[in-house]
N, C-alpha and C. Protein backbone atom coordinates (compact mmCIF):
# COMPACT_ATOMS: atom_id res chain seq x y z
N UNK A 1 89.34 132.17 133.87
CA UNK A 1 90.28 131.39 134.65
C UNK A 1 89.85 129.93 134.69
N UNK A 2 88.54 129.72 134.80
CA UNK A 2 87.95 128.97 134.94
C UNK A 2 88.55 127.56 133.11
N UNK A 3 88.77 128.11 132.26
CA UNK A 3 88.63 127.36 131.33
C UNK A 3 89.98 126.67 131.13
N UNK A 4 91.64 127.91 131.81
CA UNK A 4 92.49 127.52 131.82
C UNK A 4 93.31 126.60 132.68
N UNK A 5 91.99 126.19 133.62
CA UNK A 5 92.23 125.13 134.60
C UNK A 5 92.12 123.94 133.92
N UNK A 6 90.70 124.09 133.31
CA UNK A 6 90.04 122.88 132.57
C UNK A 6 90.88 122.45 131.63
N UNK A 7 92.14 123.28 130.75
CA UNK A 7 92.64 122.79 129.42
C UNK A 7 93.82 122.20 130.58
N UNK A 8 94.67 122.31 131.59
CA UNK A 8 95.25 122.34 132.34
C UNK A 8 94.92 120.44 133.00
N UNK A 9 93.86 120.81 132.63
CA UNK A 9 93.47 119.33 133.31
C UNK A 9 93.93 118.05 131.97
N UNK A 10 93.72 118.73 130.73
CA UNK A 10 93.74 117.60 129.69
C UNK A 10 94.93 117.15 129.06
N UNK A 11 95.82 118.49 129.45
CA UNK A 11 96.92 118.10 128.53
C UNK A 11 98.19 117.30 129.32
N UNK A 12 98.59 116.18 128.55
CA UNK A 12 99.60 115.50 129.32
C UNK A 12 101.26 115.84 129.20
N UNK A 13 101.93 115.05 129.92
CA UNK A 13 102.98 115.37 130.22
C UNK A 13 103.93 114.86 128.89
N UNK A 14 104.76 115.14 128.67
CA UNK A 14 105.77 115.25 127.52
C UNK A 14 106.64 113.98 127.24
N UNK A 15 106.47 113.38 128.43
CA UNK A 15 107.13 111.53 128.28
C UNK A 15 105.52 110.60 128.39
N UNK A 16 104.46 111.47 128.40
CA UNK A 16 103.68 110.00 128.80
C UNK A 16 103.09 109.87 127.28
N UNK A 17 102.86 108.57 127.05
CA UNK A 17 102.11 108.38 125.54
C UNK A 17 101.15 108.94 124.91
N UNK A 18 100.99 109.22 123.50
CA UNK A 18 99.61 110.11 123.02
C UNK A 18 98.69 108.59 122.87
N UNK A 19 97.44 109.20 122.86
CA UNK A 19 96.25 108.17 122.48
C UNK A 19 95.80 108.64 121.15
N UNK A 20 96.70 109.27 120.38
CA UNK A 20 96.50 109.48 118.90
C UNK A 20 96.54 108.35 118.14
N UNK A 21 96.00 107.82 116.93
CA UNK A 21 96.04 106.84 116.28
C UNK A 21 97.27 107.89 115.36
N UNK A 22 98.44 106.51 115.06
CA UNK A 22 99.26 106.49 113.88
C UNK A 22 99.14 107.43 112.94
N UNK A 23 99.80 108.28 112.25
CA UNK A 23 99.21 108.57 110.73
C UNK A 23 99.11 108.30 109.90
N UNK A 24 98.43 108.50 108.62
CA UNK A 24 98.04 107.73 107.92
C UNK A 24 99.38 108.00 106.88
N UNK A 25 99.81 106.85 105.68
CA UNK A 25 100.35 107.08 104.73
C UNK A 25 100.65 108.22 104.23
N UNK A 26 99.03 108.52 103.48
CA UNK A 26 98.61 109.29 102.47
C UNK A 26 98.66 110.46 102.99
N UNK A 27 98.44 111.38 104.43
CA UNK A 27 98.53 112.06 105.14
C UNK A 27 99.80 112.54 104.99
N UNK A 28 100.62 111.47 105.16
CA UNK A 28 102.38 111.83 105.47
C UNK A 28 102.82 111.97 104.22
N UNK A 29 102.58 111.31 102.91
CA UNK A 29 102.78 111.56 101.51
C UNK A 29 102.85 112.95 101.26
N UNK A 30 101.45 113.42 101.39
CA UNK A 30 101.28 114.88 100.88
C UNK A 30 101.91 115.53 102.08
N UNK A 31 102.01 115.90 102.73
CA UNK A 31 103.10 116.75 104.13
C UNK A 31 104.26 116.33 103.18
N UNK A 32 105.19 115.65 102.85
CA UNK A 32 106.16 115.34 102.99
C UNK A 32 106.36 115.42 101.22
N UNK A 33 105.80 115.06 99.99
CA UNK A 33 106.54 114.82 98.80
C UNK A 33 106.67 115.98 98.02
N UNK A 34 106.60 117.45 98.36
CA UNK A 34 106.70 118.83 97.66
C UNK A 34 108.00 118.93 98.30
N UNK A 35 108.54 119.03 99.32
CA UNK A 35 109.56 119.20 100.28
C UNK A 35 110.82 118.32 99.94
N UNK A 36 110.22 116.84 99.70
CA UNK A 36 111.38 115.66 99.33
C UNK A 36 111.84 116.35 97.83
N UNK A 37 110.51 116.24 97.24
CA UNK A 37 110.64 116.87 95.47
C UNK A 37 112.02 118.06 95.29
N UNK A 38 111.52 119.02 96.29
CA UNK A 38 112.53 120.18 96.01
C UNK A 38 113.96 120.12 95.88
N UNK A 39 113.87 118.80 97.51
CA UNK A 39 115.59 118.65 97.78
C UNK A 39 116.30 117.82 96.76
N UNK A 40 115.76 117.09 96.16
CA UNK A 40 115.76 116.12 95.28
C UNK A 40 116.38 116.84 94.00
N UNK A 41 115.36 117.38 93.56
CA UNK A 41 115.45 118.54 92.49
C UNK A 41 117.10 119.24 92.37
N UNK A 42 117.34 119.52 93.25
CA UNK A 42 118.40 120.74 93.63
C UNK A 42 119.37 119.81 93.84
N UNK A 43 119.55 118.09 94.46
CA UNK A 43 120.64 117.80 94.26
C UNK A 43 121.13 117.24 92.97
N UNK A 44 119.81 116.57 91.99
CA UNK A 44 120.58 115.54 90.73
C UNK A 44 120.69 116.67 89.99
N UNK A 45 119.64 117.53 89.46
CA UNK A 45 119.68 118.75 89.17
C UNK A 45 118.89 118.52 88.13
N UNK A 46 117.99 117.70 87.83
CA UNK A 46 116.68 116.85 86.94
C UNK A 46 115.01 116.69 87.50
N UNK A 47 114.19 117.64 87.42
CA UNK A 47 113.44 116.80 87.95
C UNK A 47 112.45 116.08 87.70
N UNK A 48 112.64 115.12 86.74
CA UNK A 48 112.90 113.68 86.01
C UNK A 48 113.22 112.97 87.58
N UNK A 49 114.55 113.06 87.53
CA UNK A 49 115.61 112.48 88.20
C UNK A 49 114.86 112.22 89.92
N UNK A 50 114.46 113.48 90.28
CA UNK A 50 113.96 113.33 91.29
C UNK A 50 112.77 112.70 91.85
N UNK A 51 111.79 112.98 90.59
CA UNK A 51 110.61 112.48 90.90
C UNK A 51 110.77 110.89 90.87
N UNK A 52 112.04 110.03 90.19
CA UNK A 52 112.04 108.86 90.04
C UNK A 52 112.73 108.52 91.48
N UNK A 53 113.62 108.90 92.18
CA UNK A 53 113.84 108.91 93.35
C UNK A 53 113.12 109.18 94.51
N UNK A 54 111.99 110.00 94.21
CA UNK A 54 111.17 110.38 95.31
C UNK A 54 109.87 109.02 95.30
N UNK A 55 109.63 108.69 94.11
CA UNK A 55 108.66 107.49 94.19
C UNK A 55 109.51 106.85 95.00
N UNK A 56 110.57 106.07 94.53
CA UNK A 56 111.04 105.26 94.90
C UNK A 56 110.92 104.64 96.92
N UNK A 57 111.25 106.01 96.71
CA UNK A 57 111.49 106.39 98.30
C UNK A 57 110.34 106.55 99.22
N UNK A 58 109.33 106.92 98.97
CA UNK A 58 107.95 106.54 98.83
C UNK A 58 107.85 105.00 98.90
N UNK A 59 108.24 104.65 98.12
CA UNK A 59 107.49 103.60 98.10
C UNK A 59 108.43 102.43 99.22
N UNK A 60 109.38 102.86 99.47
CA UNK A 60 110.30 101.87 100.37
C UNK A 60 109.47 102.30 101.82
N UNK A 61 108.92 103.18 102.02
CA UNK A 61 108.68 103.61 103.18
C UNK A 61 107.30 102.99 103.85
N UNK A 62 106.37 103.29 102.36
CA UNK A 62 105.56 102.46 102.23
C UNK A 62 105.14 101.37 102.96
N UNK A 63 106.20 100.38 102.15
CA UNK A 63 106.73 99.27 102.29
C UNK A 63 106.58 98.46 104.42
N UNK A 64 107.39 99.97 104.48
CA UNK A 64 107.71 99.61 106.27
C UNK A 64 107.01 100.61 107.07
N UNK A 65 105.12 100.80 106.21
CA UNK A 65 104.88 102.28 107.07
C UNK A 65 104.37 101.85 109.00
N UNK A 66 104.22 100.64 108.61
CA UNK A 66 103.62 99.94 110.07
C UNK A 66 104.77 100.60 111.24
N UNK A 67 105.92 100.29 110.77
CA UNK A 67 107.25 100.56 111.64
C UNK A 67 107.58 101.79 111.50
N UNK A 68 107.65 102.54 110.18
CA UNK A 68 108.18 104.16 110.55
C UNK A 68 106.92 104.95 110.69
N UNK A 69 106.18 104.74 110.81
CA UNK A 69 105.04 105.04 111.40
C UNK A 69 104.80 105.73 113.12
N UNK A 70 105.73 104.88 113.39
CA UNK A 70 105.91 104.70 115.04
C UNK A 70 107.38 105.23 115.38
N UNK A 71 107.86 105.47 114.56
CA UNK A 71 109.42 106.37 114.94
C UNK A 71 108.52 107.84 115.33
N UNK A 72 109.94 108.41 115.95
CA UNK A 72 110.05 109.99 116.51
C UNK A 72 109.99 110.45 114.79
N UNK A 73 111.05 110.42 113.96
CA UNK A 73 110.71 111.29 112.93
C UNK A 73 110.53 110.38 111.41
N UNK A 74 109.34 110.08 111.41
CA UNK A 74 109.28 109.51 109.81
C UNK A 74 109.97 110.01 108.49
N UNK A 75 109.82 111.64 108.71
CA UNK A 75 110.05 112.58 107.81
C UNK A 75 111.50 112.20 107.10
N UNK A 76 112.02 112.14 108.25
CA UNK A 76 114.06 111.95 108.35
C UNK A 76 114.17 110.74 107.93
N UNK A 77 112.97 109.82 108.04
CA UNK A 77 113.42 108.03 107.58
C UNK A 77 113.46 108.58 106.05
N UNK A 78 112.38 109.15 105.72
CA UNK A 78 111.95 109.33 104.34
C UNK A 78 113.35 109.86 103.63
N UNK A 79 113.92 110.90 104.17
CA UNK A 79 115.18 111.51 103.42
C UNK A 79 115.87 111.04 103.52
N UNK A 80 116.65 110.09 104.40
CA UNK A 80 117.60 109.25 104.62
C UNK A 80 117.37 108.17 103.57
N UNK A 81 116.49 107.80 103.32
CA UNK A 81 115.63 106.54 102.30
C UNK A 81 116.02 106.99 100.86
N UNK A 82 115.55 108.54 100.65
CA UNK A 82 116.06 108.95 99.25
C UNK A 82 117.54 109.42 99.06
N UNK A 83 117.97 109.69 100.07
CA UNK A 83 119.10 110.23 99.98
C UNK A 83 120.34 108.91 100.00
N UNK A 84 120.28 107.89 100.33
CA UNK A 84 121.01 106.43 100.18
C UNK A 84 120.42 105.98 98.44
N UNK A 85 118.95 106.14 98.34
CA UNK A 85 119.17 105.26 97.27
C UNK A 85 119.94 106.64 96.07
N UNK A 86 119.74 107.70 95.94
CA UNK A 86 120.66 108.86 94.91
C UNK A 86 121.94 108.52 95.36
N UNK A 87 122.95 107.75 96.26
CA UNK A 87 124.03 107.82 96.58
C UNK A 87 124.38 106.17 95.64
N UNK A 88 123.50 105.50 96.01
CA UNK A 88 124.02 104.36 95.31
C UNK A 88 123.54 104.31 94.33
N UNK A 89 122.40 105.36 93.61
CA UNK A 89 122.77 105.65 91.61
C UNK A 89 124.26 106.25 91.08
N UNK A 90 124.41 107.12 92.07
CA UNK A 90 125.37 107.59 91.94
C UNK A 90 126.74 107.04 91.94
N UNK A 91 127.03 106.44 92.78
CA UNK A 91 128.00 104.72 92.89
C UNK A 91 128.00 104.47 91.12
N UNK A 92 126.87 103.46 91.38
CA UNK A 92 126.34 102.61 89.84
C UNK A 92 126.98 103.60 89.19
N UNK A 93 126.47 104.75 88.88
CA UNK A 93 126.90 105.63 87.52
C UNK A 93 128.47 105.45 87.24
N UNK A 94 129.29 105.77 88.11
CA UNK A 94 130.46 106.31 88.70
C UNK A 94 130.89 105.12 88.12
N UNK A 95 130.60 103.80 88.67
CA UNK A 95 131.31 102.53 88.50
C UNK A 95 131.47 102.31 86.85
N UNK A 96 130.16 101.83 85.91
CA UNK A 96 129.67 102.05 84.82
C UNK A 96 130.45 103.07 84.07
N UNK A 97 130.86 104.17 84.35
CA UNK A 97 131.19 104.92 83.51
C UNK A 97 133.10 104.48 83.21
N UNK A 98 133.37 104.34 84.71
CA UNK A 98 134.38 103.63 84.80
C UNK A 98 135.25 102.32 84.12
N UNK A 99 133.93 101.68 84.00
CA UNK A 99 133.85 100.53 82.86
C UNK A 99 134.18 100.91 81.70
N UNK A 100 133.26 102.09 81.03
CA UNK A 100 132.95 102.21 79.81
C UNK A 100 134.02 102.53 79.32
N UNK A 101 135.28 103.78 80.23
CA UNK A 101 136.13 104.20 79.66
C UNK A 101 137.46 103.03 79.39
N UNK A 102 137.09 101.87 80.30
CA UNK A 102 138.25 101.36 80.35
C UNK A 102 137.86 100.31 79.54
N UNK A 103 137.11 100.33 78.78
CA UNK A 103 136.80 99.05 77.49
C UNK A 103 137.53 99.08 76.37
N UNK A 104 138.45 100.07 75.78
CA UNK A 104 138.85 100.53 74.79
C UNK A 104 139.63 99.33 74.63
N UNK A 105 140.37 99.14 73.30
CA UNK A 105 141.82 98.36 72.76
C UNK A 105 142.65 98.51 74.20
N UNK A 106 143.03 97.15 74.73
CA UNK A 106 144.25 97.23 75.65
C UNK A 106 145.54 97.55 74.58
N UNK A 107 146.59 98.44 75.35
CA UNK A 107 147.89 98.22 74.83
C UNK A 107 148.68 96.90 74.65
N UNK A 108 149.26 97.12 74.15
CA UNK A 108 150.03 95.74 73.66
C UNK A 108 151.23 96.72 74.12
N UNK A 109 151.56 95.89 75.08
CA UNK A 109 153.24 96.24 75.91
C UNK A 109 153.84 95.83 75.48
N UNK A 110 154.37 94.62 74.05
CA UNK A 110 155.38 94.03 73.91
C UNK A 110 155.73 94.75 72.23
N UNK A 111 155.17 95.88 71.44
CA UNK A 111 155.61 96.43 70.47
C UNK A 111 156.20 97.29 70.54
């Protein structure tokens, strides 16, 4: 009884702040790039495709780990991060291809 007082004593309340230091990058990298990889995988349907999106995304996060660092869910920045930039390859492609088809000989309306 005696010990479940003592843990009773240490643990804090659910709104007050942790005195945990941040996590690290590299920490959150490996937790997080088998998981990104998969979803990745399963949407371009390459995984080529994914792993070039998952750096990417990585590396934007990187970029701002000081700040998502300190969010409630990094994890969700991270997918949200890959999942915008596959939306605007996907755009690009879409647009581009759009182009390509419409490069052909214009008609001549007046023969």
């Amino acid at each position: 009884m005696g010990e479940v007082a003592g843990l009773r004593g240490t643990w804090k309340a659910l709104n007050e702040p942790m005195d945990a230091d941040p996590p690290s990058f590299e920490g959150f990298f490996e937790d997080q790039k088998e998981r990104l990889l998969r979803i990745l995988s399963v949407i371009t349907g390459s995984r080529a495709e994914a792993e070039d999106l998952a750096q990417e995304a990585f590396t934007r996060v990187f970029e701002r780990w000081e700040t998502v660092s300190g969010i409630e869910d990094p994890a969700g920045y991270l997918h949200r991060t890959a999942m915008n930039l596959f939306r605007n390859q996907y755009r690009r492609a879409r647009v581009a291809l759009g182009r390509a088809v419409g490069l052909g000989p214009d008609q001549d309306v007046f023969k």
